[in-house]
C-alpha atoms as a PDB file:
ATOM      1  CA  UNK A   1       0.000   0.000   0.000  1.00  0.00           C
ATOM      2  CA  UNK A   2       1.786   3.232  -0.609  1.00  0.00           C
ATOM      3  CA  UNK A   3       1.659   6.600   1.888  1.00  0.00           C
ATOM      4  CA  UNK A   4      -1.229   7.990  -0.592  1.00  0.00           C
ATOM      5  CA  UNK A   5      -3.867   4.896   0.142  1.00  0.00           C
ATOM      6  CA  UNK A   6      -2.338   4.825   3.924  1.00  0.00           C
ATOM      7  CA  UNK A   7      -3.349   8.722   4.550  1.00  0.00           C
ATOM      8  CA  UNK A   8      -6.602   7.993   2.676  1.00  0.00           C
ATOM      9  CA  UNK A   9      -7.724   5.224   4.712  1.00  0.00           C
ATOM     10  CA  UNK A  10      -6.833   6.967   8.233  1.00  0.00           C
ATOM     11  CA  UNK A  11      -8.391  10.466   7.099  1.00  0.00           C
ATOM     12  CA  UNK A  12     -11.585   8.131   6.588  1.00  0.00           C
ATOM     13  CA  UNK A  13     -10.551   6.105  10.079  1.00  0.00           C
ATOM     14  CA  UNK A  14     -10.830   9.437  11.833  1.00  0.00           C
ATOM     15  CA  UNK A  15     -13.979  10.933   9.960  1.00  0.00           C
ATOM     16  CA  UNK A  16     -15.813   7.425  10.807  1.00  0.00           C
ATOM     17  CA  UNK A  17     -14.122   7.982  14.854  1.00  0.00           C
ATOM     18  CA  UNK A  18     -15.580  11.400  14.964  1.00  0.00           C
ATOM     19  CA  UNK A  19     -19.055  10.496  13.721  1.00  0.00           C
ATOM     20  CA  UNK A  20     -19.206  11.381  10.133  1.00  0.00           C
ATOM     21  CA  UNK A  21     -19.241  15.250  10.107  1.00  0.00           C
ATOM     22  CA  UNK A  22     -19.849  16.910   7.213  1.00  0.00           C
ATOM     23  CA  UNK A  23     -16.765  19.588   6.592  1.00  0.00           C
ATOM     24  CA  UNK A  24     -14.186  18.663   8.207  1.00  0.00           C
ATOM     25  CA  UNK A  25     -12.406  16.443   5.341  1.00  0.00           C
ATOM     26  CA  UNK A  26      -9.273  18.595   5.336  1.00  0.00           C
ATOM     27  CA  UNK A  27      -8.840  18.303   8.795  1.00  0.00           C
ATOM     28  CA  UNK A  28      -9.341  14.502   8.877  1.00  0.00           C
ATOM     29  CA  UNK A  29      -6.342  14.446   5.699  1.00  0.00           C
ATOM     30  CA  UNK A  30      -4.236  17.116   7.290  1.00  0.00           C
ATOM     31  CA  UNK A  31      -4.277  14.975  10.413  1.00  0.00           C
ATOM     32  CA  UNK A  32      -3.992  11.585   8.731  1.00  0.00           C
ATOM     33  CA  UNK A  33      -0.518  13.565   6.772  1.00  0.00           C
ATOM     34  CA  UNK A  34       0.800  14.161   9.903  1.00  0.00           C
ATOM     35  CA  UNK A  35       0.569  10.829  11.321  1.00  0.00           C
ATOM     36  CA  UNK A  36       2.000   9.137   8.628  1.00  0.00           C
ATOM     37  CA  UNK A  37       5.012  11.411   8.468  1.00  0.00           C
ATOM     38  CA  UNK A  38       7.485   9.953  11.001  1.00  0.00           C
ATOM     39  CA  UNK A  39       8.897  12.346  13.946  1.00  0.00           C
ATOM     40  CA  UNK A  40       6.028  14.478  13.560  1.00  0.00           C
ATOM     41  CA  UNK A  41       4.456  15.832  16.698  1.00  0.00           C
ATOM     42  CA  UNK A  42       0.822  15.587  16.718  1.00  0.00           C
ATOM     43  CA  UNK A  43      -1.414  18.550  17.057  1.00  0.00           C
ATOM     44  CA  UNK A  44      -4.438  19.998  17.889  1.00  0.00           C
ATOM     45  CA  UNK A  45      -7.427  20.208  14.978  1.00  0.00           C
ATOM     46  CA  UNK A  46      -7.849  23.614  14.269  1.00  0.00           C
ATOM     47  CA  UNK A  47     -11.175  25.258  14.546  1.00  0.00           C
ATOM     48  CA  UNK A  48     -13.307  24.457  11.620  1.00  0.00           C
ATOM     49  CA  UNK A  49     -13.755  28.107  10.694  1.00  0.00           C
ATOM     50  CA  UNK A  50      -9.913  27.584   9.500  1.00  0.00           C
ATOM     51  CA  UNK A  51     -10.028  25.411   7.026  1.00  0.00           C
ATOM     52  CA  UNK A  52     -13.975  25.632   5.902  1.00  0.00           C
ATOM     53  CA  UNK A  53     -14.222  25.252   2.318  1.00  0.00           C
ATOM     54  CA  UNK A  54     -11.200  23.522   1.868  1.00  0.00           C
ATOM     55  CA  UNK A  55     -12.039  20.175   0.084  1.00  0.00           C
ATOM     56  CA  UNK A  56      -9.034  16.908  -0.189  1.00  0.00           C
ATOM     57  CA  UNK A  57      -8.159  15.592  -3.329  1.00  0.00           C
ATOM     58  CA  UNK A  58     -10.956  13.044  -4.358  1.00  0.00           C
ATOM     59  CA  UNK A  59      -9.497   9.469  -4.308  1.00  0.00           C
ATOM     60  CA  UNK A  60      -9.602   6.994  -7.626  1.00  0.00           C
ATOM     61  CA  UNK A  61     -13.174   6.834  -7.523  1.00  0.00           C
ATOM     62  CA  UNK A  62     -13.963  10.582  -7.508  1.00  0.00           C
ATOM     63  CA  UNK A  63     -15.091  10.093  -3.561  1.00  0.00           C
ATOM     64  CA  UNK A  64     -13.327  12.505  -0.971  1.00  0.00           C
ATOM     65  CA  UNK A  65     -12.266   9.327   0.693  1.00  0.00           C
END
């Protein structure tokens, strides 16, 4: 599986975690980046208002996941 399918899958781990919200999909693939870059501290999300409108790269099958 290469780092592209990994972040993917654990942006859609952590939208599923948090209870589906709609909006927050480049939080979810900013976080899942940051956990699959090694060293990296993790963060705190920022507030929604901060990245609102900001839409991840669809995946193979035009979904957002």
């Amino acid at each position: 599986m290469n780092d592209e399918q990994r972040i993917r899958e654990r942006a859609y781990q952590i939208w599923e975690e948090e209870g589906q919200p709609e909006g927050k999909e480049a939080e979810h693939w900013r976080r899942a980046r940051e956990e699959a870059e090694p060293g990296q501290p993790q963060s705190e999300p920022p507030t929604d208002s901060l990245e609102s409108g900001a839409t991840p790269p669809p995946n193979d099958s035009g979904r957002r996941y």
